[in-house]
C-alpha atoms as a PDB file:
ATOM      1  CA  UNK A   1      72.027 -11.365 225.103  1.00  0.00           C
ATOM      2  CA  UNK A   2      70.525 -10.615 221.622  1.00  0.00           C
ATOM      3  CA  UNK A   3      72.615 -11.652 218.570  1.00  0.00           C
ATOM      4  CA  UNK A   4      74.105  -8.459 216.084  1.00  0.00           C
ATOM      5  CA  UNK A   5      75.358  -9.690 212.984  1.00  0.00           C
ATOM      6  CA  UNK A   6      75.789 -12.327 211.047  1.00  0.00           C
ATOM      7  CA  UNK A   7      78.003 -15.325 210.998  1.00  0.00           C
ATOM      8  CA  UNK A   8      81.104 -16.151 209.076  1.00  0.00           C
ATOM      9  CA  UNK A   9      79.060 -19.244 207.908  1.00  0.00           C
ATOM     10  CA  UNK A  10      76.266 -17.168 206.907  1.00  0.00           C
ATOM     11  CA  UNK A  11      78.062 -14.615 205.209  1.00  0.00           C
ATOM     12  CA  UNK A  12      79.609 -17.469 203.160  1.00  0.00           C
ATOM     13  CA  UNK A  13      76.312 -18.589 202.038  1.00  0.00           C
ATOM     14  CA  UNK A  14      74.808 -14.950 200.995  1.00  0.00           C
ATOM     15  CA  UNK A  15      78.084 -14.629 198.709  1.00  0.00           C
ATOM     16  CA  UNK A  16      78.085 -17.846 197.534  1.00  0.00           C
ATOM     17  CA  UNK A  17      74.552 -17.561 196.858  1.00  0.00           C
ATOM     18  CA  UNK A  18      75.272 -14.103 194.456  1.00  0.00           C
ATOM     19  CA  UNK A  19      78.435 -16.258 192.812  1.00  0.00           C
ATOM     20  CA  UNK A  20      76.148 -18.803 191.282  1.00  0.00           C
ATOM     21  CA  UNK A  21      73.376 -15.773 190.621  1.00  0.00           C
ATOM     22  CA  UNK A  22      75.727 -13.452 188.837  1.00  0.00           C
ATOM     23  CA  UNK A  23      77.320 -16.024 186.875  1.00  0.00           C
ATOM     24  CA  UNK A  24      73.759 -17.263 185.596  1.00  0.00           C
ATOM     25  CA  UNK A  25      73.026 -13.776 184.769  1.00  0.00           C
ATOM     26  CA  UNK A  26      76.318 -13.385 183.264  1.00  0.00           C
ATOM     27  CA  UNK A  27      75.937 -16.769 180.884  1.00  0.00           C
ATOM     28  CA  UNK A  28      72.215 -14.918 180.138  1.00  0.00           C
ATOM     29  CA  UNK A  29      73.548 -11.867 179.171  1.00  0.00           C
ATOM     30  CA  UNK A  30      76.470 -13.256 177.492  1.00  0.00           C
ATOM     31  CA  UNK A  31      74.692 -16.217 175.455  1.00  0.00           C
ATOM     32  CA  UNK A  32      72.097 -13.097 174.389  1.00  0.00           C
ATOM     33  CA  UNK A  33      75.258 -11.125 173.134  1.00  0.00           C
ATOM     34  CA  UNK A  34      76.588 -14.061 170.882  1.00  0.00           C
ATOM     35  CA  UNK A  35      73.305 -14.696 169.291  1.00  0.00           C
ATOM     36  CA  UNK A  36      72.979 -11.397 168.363  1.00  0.00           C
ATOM     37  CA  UNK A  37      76.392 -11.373 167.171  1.00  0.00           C
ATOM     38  CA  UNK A  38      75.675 -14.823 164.833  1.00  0.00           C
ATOM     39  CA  UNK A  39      72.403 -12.974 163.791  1.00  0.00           C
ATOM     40  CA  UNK A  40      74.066  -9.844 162.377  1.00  0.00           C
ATOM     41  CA  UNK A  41      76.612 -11.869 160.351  1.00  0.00           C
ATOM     42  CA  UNK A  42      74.198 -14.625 158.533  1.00  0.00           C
ATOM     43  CA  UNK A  43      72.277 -10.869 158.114  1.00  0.00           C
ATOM     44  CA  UNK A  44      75.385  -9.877 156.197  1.00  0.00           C
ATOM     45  CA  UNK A  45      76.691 -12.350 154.357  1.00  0.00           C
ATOM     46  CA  UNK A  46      73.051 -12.946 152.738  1.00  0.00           C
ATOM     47  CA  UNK A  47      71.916  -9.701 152.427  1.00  0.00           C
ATOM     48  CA  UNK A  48      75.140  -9.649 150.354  1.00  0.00           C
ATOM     49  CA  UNK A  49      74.448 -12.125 148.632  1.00  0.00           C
ATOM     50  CA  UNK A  50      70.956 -11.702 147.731  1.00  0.00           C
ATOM     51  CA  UNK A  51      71.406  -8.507 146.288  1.00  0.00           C
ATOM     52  CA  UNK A  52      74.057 -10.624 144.250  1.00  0.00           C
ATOM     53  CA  UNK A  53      72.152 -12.659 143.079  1.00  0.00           C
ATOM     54  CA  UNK A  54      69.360 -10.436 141.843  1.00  0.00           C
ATOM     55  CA  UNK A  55      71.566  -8.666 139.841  1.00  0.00           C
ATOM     56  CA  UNK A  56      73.150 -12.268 137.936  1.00  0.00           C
ATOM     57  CA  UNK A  57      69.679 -13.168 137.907  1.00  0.00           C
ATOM     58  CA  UNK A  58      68.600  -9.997 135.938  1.00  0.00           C
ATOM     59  CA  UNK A  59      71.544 -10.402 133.877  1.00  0.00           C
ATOM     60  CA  UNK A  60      71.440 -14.023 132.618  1.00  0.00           C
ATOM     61  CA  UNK A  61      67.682 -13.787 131.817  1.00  0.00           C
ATOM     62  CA  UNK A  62      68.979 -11.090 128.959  1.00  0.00           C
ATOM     63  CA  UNK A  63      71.026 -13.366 127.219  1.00  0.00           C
ATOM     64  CA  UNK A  64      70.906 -16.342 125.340  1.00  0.00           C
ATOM     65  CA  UNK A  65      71.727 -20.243 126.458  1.00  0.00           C
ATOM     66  CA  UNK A  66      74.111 -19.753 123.146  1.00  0.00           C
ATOM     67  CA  UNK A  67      76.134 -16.743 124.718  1.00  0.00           C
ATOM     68  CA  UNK A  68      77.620 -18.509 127.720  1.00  0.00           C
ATOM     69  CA  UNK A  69      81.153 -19.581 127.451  1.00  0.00           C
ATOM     70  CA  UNK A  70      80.916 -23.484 128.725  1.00  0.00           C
ATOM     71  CA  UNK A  71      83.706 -26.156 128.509  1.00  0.00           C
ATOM     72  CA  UNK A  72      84.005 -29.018 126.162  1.00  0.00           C
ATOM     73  CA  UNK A  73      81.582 -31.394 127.638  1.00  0.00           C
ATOM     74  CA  UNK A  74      78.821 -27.774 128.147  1.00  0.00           C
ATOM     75  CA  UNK A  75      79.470 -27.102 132.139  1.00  0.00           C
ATOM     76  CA  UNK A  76      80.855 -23.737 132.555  1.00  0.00           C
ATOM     77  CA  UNK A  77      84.224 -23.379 132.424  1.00  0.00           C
ATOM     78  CA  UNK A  78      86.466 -23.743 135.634  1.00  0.00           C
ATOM     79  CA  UNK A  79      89.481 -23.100 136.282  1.00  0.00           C
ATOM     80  CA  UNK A  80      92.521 -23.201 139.519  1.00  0.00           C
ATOM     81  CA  UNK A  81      92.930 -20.097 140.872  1.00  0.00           C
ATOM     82  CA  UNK A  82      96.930 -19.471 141.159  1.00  0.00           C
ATOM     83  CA  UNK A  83      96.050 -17.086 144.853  1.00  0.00           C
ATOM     84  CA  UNK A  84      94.773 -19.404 146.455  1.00  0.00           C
ATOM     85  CA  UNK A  85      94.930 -22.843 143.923  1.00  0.00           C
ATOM     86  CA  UNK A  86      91.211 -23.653 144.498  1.00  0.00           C
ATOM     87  CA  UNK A  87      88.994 -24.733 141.942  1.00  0.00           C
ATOM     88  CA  UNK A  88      86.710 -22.157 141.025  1.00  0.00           C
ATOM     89  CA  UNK A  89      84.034 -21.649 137.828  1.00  0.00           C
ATOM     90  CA  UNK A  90      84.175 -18.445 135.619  1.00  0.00           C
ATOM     91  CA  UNK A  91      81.043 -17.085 134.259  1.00  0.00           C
ATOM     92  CA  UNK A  92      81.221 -15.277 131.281  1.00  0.00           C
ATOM     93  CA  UNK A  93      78.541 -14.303 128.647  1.00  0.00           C
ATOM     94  CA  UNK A  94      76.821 -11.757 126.144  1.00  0.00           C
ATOM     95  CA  UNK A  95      74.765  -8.788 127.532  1.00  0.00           C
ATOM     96  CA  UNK A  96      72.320  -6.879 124.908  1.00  0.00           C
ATOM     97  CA  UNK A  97      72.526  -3.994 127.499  1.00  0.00           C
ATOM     98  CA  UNK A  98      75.158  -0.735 125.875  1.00  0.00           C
ATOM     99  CA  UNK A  99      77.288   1.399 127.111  1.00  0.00           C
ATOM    100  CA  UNK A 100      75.206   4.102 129.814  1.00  0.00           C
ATOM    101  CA  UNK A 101      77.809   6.407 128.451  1.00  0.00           C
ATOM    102  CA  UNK A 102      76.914   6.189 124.941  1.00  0.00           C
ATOM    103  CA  UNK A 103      75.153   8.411 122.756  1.00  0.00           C
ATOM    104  CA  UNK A 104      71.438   7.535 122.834  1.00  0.00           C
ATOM    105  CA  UNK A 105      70.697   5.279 119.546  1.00  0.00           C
ATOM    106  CA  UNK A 106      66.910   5.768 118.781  1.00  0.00           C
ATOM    107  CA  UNK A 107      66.277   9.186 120.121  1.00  0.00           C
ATOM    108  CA  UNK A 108      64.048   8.178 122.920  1.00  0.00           C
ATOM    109  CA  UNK A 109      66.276   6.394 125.654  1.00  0.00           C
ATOM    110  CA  UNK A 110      68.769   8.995 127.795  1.00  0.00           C
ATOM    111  CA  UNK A 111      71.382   5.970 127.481  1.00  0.00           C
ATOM    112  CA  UNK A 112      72.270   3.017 125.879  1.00  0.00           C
ATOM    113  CA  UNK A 113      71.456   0.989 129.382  1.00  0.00           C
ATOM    114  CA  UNK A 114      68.397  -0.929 128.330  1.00  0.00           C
ATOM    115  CA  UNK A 115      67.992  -4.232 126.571  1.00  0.00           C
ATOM    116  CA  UNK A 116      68.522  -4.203 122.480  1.00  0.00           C
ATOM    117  CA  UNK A 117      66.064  -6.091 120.924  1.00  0.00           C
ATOM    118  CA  UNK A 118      65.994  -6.833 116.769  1.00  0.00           C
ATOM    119  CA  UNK A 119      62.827  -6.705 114.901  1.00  0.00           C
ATOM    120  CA  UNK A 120      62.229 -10.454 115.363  1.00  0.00           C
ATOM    121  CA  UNK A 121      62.379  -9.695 119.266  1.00  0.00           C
ATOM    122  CA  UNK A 122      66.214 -11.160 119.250  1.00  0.00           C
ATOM    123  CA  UNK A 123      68.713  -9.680 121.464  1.00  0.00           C
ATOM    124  CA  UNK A 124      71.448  -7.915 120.182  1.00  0.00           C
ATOM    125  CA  UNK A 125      74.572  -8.446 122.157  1.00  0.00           C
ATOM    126  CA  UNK A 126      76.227  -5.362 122.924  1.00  0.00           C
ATOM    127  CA  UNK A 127      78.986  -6.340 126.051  1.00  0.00           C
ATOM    128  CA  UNK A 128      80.309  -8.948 127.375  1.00  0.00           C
ATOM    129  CA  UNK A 129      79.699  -9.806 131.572  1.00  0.00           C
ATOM    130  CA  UNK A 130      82.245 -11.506 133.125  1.00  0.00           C
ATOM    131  CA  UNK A 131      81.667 -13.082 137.094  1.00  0.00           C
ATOM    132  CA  UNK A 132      84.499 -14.723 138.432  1.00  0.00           C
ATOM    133  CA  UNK A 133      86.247 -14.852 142.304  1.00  0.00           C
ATOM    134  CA  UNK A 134      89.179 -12.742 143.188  1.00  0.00           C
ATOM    135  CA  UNK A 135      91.273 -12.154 146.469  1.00  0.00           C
ATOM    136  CA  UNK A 136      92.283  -9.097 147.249  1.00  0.00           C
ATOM    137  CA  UNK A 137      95.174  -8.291 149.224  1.00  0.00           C
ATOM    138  CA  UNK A 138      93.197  -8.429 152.336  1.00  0.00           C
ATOM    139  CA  UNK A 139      92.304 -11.530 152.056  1.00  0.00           C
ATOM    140  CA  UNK A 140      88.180 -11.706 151.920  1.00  0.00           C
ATOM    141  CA  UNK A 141      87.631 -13.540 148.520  1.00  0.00           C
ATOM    142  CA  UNK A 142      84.960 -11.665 146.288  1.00  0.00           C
ATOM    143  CA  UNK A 143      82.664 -12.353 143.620  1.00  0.00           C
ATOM    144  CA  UNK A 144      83.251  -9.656 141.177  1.00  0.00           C
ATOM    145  CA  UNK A 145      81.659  -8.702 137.967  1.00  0.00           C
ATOM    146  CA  UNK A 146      83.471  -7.217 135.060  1.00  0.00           C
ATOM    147  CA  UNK A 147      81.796  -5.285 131.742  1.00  0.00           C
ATOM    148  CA  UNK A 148      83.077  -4.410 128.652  1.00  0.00           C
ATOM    149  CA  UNK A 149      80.884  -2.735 126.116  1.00  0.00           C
ATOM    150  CA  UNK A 150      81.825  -3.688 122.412  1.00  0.00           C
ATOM    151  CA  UNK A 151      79.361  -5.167 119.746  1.00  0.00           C
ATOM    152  CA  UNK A 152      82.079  -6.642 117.736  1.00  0.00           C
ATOM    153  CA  UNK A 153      82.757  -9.599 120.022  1.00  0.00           C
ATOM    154  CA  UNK A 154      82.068 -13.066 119.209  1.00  0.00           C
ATOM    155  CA  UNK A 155      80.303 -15.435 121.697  1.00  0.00           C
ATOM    156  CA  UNK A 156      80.444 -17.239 122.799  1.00  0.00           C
ATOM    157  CA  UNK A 157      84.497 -16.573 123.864  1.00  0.00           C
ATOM    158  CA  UNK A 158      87.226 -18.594 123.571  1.00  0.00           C
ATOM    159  CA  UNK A 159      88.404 -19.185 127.495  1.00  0.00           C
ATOM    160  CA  UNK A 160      91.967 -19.112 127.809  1.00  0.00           C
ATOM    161  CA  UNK A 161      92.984 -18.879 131.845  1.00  0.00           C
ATOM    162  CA  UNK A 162      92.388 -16.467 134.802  1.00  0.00           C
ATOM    163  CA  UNK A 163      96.057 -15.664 136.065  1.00  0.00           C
ATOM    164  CA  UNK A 164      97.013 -14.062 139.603  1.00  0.00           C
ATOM    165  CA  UNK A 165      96.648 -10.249 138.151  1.00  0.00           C
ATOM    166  CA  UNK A 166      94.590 -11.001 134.649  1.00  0.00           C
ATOM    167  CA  UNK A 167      91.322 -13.208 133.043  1.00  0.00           C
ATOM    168  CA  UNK A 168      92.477 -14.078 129.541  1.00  0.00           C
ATOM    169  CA  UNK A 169      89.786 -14.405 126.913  1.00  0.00           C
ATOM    170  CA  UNK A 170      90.519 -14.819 122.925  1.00  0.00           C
ATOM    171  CA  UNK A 171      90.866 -10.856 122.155  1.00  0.00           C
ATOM    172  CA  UNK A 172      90.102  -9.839 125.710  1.00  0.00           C
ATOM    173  CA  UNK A 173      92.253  -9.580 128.399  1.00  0.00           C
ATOM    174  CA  UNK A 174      90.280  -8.146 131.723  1.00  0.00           C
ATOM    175  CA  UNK A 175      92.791  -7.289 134.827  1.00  0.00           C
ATOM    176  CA  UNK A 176      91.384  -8.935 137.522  1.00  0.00           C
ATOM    177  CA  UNK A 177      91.385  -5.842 140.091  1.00  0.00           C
ATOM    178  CA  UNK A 178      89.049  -4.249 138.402  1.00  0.00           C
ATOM    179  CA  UNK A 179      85.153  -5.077 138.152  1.00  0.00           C
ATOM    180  CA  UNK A 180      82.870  -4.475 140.706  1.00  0.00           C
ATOM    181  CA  UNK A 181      82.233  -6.356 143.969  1.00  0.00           C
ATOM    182  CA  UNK A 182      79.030  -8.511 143.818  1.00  0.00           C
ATOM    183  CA  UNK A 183      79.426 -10.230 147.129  1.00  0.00           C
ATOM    184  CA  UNK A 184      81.967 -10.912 149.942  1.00  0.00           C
ATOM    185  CA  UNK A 185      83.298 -14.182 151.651  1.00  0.00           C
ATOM    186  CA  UNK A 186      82.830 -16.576 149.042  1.00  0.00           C
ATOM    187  CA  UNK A 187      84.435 -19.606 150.148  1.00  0.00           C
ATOM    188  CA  UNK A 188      84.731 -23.248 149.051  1.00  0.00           C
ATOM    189  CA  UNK A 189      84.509 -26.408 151.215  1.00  0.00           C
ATOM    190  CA  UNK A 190      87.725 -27.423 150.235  1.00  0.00           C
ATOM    191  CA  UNK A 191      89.342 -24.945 152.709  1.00  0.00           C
ATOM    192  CA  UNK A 192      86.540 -24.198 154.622  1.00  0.00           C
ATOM    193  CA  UNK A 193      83.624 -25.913 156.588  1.00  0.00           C
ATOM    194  CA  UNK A 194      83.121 -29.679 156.519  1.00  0.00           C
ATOM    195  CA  UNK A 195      81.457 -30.884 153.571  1.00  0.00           C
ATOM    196  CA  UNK A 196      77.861 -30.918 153.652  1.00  0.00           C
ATOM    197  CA  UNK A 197      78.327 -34.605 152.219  1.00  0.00           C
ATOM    198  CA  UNK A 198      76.058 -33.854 149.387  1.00  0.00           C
ATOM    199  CA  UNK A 199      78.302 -35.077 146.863  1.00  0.00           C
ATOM    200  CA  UNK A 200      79.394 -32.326 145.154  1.00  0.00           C
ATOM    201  CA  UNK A 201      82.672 -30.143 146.610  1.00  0.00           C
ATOM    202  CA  UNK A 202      80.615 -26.982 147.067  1.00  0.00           C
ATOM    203  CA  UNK A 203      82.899 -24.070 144.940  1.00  0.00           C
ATOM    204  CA  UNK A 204      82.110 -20.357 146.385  1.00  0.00           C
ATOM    205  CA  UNK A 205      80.162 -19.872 143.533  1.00  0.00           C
ATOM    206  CA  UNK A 206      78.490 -22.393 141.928  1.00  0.00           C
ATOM    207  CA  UNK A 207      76.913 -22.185 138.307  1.00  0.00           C
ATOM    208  CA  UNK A 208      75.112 -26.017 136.394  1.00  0.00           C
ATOM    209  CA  UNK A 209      73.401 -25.771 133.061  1.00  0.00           C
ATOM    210  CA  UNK A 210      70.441 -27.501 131.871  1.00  0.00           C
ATOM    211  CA  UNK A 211      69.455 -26.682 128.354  1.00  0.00           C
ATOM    212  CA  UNK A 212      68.186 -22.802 129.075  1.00  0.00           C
ATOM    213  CA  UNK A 213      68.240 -23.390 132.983  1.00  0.00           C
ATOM    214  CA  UNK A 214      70.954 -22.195 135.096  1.00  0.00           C
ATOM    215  CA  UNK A 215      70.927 -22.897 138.733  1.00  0.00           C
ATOM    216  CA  UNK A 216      73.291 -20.493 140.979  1.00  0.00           C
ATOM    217  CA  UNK A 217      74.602 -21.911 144.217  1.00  0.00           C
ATOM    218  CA  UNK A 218      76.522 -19.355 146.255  1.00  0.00           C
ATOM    219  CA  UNK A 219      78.245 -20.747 149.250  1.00  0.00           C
ATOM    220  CA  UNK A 220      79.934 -17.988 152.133  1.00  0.00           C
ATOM    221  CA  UNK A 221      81.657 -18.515 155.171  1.00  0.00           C
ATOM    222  CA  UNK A 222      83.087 -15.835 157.735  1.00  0.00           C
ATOM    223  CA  UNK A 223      84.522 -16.241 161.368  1.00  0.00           C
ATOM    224  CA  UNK A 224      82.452 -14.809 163.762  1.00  0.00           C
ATOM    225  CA  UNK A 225      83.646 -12.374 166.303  1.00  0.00           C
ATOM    226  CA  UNK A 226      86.169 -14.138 168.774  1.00  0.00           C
ATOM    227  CA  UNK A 227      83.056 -15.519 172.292  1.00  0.00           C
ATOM    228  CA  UNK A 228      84.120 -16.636 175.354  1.00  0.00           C
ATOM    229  CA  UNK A 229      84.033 -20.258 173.715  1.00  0.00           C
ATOM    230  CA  UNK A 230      86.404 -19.157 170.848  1.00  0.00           C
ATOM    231  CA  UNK A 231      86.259 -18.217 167.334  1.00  0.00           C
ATOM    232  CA  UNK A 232      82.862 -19.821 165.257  1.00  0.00           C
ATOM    233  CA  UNK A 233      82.838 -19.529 161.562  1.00  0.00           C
ATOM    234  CA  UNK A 234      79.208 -19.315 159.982  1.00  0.00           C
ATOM    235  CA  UNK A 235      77.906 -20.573 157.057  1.00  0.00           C
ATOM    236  CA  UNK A 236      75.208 -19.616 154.820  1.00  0.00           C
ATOM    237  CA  UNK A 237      74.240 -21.287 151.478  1.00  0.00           C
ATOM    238  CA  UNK A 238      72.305 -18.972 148.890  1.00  0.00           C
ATOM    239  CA  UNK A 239      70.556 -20.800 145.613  1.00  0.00           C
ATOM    240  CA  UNK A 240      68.330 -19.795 143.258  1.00  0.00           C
ATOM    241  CA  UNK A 241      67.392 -20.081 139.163  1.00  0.00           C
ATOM    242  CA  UNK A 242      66.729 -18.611 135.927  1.00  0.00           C
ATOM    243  CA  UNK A 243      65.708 -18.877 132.347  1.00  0.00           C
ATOM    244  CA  UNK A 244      67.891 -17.603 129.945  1.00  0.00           C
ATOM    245  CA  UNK A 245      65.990 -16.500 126.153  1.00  0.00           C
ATOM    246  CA  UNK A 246      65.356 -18.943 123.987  1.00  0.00           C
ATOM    247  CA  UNK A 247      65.525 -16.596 121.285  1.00  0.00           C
END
């Protein structure tokens, strides 16, 4: 009599068979998704960051080695950050870029937003730029920069301290929720990934002088979207250069 059917055994085998193909199309699929995922936020954090960094980049070559506000031994000037007591540099220095919303000066320019230059090709400072971390009450630490437009200052300033709500500089006092944001997640090593063991405790943003060289390090950090093997924070390191006037 001719079989119909199939066996229990056989059945067993077909769906154990589609078990072990579905879950390697599953682990595929899946593996594809967190990629993507891990893609997408290095794409953000240094897109971020890069635009950043053009910007300081554009702004320290303006000014002059002499402008920026360093510390007694000519490092720029740190400080501990009382929201989250991290160590953290402050950047400030002199701009020879006015006011936009100023009166044109020499009849030619729509706004005072270009570079003032003396006869002898010398800048002539006319704000003050000011880059330094803040937390906001959600909690993603920011690079923000701060401008003040006023030709009477004197640089370079006299730092006095960043507190929780307020950067204090002699005759300035900037509140620290205001500025712009340059750049999201910037983190430090001391609460966040390992150390890269490169000898230095990597600050979110880090600025080193050498005569009219700075060298920028920015360092982010972000958790990744929660994957089936947990929660993965990401790392990207940004660095880059520029010479300030030596006039």
């Amino acid at each position: 009599m001719k079989r119909i059917g199939y066996t229990l055994t056989e059945i067993m085998i077909v769906l154990a068979v589609l078990a072990v193909l579905s879950g390697a199309i599953y682990f595929i699929v899946s593996s594809g998704r967190d990629a993507a995922e891990s893609v997408d936020v290095r794409a953000q954090l240094s897109g971020g960051a890069r635009v950043a960094m053009a910007e300081m980049v554009r702004d320290l070559s303006e000014t002059n080695r002499s402008t920026v506000t360093v510390d007694g031994t000519g490092a720029v000037t740190s400080f501990v950050d009382p929201l989250n007591s991290e160590t953290h540099q402050i950047l400030i220095f002199a701009s020879a870029r006015g006011d936009p919303a100023a009166a044109a000066e020499d009849g030619t320019h729509a706004n005072n937003d270009y570079v003032h230059l003396d006869a002898d090709y010398k800048p002539v400072w006319r704000s003050v730029i000011v880059y330094c971390t803040y937390v906001p009450p959600e909690g993603i630490q920011q690079l923000r920069k701060y401008v003040y437009y006023n030709d009477s200052y004197s640089f370079p300033f006299t730092f006095v301290s960043v507190a929780a709500n307020a950067i204090n500089l002699a005759g300035l006092v900037i509140p620290r929720d205001s500025g712009s944001v340059r750049a999201n997640y910037i983190t430090s090593e001391v609460t966040g990934p390992a150390n890269n063991n490169d000898g230095v405790i990597d600050n979110g943003a880090d600025f080193t002088i050498s005569g009219s060289l700075m060298k920028i390090k920015f360092f982010l950090s972000k958790l990744e979207l929660p994957t089936k093997g947990g929660t993965r924070r990401l790392t990207v390191t940004l660095t880059d250069s520029v010479v300030m006037r030596n006039k």
